[in-house]
PDB file of N, CA and C in Angstrom:
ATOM      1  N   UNK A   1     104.211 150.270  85.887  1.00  0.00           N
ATOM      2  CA  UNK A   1     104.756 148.996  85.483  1.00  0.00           C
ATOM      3  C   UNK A   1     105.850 148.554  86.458  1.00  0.00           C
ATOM      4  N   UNK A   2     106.883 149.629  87.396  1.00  0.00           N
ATOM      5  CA  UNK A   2     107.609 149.316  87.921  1.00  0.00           C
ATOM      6  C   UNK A   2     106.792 148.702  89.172  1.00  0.00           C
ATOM      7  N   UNK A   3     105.999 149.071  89.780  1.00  0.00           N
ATOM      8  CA  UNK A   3     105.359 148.662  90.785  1.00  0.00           C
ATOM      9  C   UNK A   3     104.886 146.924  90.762  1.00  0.00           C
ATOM     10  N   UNK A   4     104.672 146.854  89.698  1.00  0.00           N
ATOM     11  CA  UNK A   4     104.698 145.332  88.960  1.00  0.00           C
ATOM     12  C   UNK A   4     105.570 144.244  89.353  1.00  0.00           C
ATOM     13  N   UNK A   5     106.534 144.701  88.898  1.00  0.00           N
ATOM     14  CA  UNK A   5     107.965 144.139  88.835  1.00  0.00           C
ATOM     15  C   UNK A   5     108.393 143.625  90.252  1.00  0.00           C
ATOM     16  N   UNK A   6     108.137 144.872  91.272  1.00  0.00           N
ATOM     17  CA  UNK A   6     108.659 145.076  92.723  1.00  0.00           C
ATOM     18  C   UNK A   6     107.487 143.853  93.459  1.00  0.00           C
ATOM     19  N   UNK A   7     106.118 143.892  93.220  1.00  0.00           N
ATOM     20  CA  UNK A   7     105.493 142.517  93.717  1.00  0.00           C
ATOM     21  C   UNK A   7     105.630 141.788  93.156  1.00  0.00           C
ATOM     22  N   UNK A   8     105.536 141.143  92.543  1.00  0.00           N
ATOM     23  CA  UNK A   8     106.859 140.355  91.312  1.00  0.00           C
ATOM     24  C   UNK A   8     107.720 139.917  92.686  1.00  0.00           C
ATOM     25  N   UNK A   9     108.708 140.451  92.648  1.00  0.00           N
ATOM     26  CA  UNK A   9     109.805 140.095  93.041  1.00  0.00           C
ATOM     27  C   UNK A   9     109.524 139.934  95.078  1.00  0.00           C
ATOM     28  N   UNK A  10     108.834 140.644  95.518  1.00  0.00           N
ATOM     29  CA  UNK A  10     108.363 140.359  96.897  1.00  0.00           C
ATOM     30  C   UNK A  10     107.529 139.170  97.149  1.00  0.00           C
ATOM     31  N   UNK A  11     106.859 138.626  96.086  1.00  0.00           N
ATOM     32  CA  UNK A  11     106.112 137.391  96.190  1.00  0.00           C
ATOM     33  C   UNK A  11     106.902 136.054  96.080  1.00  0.00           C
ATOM     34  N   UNK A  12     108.415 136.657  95.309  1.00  0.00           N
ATOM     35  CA  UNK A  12     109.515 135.621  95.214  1.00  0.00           C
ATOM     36  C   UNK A  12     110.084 135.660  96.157  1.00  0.00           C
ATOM     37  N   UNK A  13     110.391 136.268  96.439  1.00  0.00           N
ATOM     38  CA  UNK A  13     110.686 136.578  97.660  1.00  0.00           C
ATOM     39  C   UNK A  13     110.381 135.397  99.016  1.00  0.00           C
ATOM     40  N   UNK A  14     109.404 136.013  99.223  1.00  0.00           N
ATOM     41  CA  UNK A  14     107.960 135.021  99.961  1.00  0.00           C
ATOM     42  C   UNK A  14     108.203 133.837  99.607  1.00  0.00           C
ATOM     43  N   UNK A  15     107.828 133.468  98.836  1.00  0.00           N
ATOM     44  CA  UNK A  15     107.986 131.910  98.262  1.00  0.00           C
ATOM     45  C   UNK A  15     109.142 131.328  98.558  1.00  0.00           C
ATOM     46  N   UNK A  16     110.107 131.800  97.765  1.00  0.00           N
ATOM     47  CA  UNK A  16     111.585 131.422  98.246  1.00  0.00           C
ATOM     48  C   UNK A  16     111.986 131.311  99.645  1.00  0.00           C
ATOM     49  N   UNK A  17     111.879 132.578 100.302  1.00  0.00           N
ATOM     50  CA  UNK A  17     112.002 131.807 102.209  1.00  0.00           C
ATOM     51  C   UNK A  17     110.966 131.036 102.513  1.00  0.00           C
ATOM     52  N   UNK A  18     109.827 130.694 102.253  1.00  0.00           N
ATOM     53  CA  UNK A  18     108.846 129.895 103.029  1.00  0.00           C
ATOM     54  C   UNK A  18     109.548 128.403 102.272  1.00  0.00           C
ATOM     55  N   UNK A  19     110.240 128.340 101.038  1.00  0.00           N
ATOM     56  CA  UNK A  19     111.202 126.855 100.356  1.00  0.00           C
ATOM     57  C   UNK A  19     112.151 126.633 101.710  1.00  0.00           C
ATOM     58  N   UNK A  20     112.800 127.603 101.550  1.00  0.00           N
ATOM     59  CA  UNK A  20     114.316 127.920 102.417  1.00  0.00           C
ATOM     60  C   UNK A  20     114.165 127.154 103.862  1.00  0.00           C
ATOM     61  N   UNK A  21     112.794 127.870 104.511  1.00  0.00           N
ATOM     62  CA  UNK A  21     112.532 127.264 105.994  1.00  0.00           C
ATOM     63  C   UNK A  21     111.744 125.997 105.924  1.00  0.00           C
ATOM     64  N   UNK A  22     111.101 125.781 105.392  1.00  0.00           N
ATOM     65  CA  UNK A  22     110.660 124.120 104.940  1.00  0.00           C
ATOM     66  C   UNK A  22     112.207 123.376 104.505  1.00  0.00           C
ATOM     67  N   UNK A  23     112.954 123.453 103.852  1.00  0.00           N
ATOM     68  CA  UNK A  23     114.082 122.702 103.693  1.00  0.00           C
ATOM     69  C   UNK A  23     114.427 122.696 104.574  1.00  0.00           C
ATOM     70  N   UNK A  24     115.130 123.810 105.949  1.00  0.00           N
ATOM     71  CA  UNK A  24     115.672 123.702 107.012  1.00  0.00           C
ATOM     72  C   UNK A  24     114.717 122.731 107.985  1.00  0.00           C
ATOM     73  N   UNK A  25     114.061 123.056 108.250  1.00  0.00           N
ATOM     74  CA  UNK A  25     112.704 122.429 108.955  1.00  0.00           C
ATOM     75  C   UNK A  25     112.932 120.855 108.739  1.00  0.00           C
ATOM     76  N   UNK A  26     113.197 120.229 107.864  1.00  0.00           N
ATOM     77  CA  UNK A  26     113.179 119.147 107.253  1.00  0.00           C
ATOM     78  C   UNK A  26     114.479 118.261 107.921  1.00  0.00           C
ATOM     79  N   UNK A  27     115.590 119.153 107.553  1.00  0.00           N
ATOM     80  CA  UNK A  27     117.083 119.026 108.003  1.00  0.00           C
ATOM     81  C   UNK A  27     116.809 118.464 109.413  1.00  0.00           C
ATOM     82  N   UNK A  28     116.502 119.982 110.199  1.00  0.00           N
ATOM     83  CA  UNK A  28     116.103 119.588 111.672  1.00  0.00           C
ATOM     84  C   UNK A  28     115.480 118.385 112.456  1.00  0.00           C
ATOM     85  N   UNK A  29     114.160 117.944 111.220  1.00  0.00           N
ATOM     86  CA  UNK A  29     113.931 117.244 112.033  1.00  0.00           C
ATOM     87  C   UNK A  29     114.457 115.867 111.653  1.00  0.00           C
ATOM     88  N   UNK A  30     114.909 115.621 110.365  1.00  0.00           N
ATOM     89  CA  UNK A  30     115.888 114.382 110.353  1.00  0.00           C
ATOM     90  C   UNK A  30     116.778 114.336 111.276  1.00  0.00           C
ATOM     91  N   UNK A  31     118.003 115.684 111.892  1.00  0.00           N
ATOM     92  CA  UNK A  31     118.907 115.554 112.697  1.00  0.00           C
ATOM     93  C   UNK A  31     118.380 115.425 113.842  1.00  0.00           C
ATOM     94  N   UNK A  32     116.923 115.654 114.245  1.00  0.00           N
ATOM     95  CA  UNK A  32     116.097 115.170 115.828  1.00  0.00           C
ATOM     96  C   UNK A  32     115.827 113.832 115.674  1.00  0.00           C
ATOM     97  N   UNK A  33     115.709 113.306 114.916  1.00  0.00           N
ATOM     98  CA  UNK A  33     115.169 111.737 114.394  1.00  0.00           C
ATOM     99  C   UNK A  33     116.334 110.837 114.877  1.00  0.00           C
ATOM    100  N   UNK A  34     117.140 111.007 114.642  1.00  0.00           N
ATOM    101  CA  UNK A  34     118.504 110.481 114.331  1.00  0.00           C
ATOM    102  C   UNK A  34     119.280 110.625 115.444  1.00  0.00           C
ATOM    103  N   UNK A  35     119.332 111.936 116.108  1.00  0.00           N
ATOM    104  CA  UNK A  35     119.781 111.876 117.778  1.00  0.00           C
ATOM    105  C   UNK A  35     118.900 111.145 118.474  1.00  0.00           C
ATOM    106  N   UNK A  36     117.518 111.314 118.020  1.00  0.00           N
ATOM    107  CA  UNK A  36     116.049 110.104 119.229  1.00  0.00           C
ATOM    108  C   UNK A  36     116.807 108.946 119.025  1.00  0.00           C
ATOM    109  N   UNK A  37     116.756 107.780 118.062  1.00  0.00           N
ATOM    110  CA  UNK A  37     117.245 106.675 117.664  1.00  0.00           C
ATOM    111  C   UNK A  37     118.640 106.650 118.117  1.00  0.00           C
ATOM    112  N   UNK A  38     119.716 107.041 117.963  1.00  0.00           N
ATOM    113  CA  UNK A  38     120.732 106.755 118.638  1.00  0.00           C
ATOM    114  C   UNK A  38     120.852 106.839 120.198  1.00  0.00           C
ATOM    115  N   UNK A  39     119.937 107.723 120.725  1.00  0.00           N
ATOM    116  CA  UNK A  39     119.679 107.771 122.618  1.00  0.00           C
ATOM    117  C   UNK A  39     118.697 106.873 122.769  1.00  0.00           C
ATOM    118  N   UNK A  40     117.776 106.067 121.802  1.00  0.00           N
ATOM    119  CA  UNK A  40     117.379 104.534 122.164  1.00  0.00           C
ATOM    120  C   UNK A  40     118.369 103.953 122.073  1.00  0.00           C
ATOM    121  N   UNK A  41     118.950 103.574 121.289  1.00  0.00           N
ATOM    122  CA  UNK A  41     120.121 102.672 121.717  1.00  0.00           C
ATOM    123  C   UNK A  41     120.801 102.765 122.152  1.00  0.00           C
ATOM    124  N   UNK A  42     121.414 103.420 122.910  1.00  0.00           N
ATOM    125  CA  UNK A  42     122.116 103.296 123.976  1.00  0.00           C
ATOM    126  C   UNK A  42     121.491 103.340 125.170  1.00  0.00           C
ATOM    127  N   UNK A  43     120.284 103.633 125.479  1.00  0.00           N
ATOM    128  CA  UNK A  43     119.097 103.304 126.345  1.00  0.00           C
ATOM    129  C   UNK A  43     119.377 101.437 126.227  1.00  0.00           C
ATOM    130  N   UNK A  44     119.111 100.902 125.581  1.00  0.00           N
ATOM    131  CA  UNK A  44     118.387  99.975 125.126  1.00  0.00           C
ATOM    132  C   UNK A  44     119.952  98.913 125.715  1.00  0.00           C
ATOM    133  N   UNK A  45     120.926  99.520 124.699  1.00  0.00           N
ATOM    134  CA  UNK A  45     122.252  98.843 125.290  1.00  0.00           C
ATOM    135  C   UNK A  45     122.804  98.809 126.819  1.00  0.00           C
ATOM    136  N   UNK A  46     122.336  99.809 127.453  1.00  0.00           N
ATOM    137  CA  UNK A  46     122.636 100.228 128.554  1.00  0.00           C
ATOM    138  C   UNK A  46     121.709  99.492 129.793  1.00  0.00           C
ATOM    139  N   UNK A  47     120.408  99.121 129.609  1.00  0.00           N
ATOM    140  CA  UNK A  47     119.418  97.867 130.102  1.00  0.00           C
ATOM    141  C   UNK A  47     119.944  97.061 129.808  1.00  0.00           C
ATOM    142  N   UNK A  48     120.341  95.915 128.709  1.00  0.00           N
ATOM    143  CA  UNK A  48     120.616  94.853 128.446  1.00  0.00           C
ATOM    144  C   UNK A  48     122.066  94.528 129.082  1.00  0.00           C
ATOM    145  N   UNK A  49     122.719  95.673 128.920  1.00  0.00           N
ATOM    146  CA  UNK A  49     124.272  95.088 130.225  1.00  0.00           C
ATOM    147  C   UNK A  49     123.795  95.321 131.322  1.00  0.00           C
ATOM    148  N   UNK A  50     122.777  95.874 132.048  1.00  0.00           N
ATOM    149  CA  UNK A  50     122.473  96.144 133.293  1.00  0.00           C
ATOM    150  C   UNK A  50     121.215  94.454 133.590  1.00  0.00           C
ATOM    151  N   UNK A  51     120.755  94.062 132.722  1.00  0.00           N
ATOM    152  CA  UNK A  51     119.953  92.642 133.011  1.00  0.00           C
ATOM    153  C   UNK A  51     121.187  91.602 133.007  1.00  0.00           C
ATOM    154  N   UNK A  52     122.406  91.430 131.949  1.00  0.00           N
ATOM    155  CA  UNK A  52     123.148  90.626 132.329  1.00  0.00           C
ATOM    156  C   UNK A  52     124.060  90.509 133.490  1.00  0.00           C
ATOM    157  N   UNK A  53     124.289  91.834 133.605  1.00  0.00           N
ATOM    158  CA  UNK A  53     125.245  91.830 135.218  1.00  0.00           C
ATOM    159  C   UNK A  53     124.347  91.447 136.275  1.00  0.00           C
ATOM    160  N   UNK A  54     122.773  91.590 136.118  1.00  0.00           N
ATOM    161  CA  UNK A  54     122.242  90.907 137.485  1.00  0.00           C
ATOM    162  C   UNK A  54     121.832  89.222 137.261  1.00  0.00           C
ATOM    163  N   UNK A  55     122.218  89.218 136.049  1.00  0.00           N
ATOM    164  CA  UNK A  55     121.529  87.799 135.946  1.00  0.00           C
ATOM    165  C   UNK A  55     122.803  87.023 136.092  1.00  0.00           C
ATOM    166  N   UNK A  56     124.328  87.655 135.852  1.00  0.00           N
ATOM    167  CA  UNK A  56     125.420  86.927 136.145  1.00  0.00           C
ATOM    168  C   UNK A  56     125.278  86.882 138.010  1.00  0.00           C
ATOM    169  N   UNK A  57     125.372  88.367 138.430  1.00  0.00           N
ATOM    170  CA  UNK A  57     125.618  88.496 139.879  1.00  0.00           C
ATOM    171  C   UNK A  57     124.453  86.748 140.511  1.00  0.00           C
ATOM    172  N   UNK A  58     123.598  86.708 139.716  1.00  0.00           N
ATOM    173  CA  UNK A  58     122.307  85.427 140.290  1.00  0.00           C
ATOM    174  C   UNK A  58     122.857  84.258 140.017  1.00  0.00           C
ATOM    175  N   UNK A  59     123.655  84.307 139.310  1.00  0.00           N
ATOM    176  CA  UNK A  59     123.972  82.952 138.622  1.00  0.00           C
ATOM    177  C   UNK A  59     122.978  82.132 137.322  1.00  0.00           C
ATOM    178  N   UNK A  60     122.361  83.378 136.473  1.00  0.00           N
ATOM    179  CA  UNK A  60     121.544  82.380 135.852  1.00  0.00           C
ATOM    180  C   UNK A  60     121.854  82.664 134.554  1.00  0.00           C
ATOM    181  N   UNK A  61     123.191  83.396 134.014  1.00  0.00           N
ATOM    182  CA  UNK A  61     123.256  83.844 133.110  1.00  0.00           C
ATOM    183  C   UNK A  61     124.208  82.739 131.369  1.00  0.00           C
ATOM    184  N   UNK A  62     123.484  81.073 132.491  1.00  0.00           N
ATOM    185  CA  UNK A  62     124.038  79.906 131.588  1.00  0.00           C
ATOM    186  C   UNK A  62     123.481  80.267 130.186  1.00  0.00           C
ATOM    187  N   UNK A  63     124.556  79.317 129.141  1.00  0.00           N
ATOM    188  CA  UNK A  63     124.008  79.486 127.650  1.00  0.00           C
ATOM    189  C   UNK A  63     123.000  78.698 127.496  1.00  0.00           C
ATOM    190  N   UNK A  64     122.369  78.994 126.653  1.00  0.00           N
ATOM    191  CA  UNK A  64     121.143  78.363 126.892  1.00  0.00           C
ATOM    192  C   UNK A  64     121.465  77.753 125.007  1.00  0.00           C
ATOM    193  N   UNK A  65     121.126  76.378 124.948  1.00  0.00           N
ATOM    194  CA  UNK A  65     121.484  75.864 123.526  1.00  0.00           C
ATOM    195  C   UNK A  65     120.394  75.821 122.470  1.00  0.00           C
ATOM    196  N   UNK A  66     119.991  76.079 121.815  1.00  0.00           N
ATOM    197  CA  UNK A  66     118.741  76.335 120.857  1.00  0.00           C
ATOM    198  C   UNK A  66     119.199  75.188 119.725  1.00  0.00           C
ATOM    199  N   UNK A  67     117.920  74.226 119.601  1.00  0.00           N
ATOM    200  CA  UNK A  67     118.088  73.069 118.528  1.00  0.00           C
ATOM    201  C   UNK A  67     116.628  73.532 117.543  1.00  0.00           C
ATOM    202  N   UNK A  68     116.846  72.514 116.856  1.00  0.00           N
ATOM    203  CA  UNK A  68     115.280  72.786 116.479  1.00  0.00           C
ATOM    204  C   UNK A  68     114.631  71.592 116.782  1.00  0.00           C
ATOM    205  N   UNK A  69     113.177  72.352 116.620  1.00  0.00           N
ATOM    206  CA  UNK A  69     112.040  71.262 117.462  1.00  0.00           C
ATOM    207  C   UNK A  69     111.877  69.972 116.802  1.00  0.00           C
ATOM    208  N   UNK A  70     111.408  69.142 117.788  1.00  0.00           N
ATOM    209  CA  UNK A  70     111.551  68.055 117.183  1.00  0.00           C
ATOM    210  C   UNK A  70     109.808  67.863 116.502  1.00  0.00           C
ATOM    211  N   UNK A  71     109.798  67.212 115.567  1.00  0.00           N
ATOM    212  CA  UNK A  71     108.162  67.172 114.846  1.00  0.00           C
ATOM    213  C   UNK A  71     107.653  65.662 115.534  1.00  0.00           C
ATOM    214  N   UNK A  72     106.823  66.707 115.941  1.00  0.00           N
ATOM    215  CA  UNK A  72     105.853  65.495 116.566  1.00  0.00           C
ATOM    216  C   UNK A  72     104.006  65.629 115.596  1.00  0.00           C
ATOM    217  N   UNK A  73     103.785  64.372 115.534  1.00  0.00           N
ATOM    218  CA  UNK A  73     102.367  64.691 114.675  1.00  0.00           C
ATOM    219  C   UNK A  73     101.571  64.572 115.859  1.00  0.00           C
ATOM    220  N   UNK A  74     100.231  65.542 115.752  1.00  0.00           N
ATOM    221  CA  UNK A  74      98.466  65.447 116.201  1.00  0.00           C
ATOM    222  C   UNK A  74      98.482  64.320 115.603  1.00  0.00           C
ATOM    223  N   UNK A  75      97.814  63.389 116.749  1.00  0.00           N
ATOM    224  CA  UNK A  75      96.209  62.679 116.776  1.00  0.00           C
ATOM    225  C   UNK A  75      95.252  63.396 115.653  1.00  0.00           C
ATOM    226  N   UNK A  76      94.802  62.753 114.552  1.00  0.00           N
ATOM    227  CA  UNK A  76      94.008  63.630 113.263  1.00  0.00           C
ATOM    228  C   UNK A  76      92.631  63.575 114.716  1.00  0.00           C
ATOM    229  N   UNK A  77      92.012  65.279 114.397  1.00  0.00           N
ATOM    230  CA  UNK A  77      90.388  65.584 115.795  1.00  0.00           C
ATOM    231  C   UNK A  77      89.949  65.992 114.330  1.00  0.00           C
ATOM    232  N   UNK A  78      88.651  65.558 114.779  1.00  0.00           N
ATOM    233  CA  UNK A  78      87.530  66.413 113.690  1.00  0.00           C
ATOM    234  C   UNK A  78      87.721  67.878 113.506  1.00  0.00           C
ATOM    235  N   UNK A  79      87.404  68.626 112.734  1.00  0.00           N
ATOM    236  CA  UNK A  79      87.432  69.969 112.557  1.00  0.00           C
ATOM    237  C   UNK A  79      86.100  70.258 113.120  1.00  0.00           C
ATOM    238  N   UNK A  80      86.123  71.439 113.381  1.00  0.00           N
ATOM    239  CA  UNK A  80      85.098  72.429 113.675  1.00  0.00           C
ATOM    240  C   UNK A  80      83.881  72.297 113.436  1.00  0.00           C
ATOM    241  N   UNK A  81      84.083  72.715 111.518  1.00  0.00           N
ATOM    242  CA  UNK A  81      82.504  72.059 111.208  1.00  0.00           C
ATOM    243  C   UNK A  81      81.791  70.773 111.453  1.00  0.00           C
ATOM    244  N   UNK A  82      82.993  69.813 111.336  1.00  0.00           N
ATOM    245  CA  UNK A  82      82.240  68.308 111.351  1.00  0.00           C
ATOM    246  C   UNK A  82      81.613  68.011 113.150  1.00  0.00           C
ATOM    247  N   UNK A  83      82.294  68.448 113.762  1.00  0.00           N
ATOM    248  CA  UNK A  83      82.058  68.861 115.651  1.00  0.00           C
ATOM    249  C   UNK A  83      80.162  69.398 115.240  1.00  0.00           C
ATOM    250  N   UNK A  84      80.181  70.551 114.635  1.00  0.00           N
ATOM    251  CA  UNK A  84      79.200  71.351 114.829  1.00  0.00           C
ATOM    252  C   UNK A  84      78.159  71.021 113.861  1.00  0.00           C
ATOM    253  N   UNK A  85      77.918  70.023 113.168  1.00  0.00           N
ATOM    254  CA  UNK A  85      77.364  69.307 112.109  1.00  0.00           C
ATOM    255  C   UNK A  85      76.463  67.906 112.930  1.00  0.00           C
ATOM    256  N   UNK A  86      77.668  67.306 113.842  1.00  0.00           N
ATOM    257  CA  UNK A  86      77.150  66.403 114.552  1.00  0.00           C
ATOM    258  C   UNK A  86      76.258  66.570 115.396  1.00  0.00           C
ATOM    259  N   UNK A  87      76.386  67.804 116.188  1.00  0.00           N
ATOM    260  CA  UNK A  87      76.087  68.177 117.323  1.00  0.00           C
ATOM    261  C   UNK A  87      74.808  68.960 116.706  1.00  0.00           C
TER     262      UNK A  87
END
């Protein structure tokens, strides 16, 4: 019966570290996730001051003013089907 007990407890064992290293595992790779994404951005930040300093050094680095578009209407064209109906 004691022999019982002892796999019993080695199978918990087992189980319990294979929890243990899956939780760690997990940790890890959130904290790899999270260092990737922060060394894109600063990748990312580090291009975008490097395009404005050449686009200042060019001179083209004017503001550029954003309105909204003005609405212009289509000429009403036949649709598709009525095109392919005629034809």
């Amino acid at each position: 019966m004691q022999s019982m007990g002892d796999s019993l407890t080695l199978v918990m064992l087992v189980i319990g570290g294979a929890g243990l290293l899956g939780v760690l595992h997990i940790l890890g790779m959130l904290v790899h996730n999270e260092t990737y994404v922060h060394d894109l951005r600063v990748k990312v930040n580090s291009l975008r001051n490097e395009k404005l300093r050449r686009l200042v050094e060019m001179g083209e680095a004017d503001v550029i003013e954003v309105g909204e578009a003005d609405v212009i209407e289509a000429p009403a064209q036949d649709s598709p089907q009525a095109s392919a109906k005629a034809a």
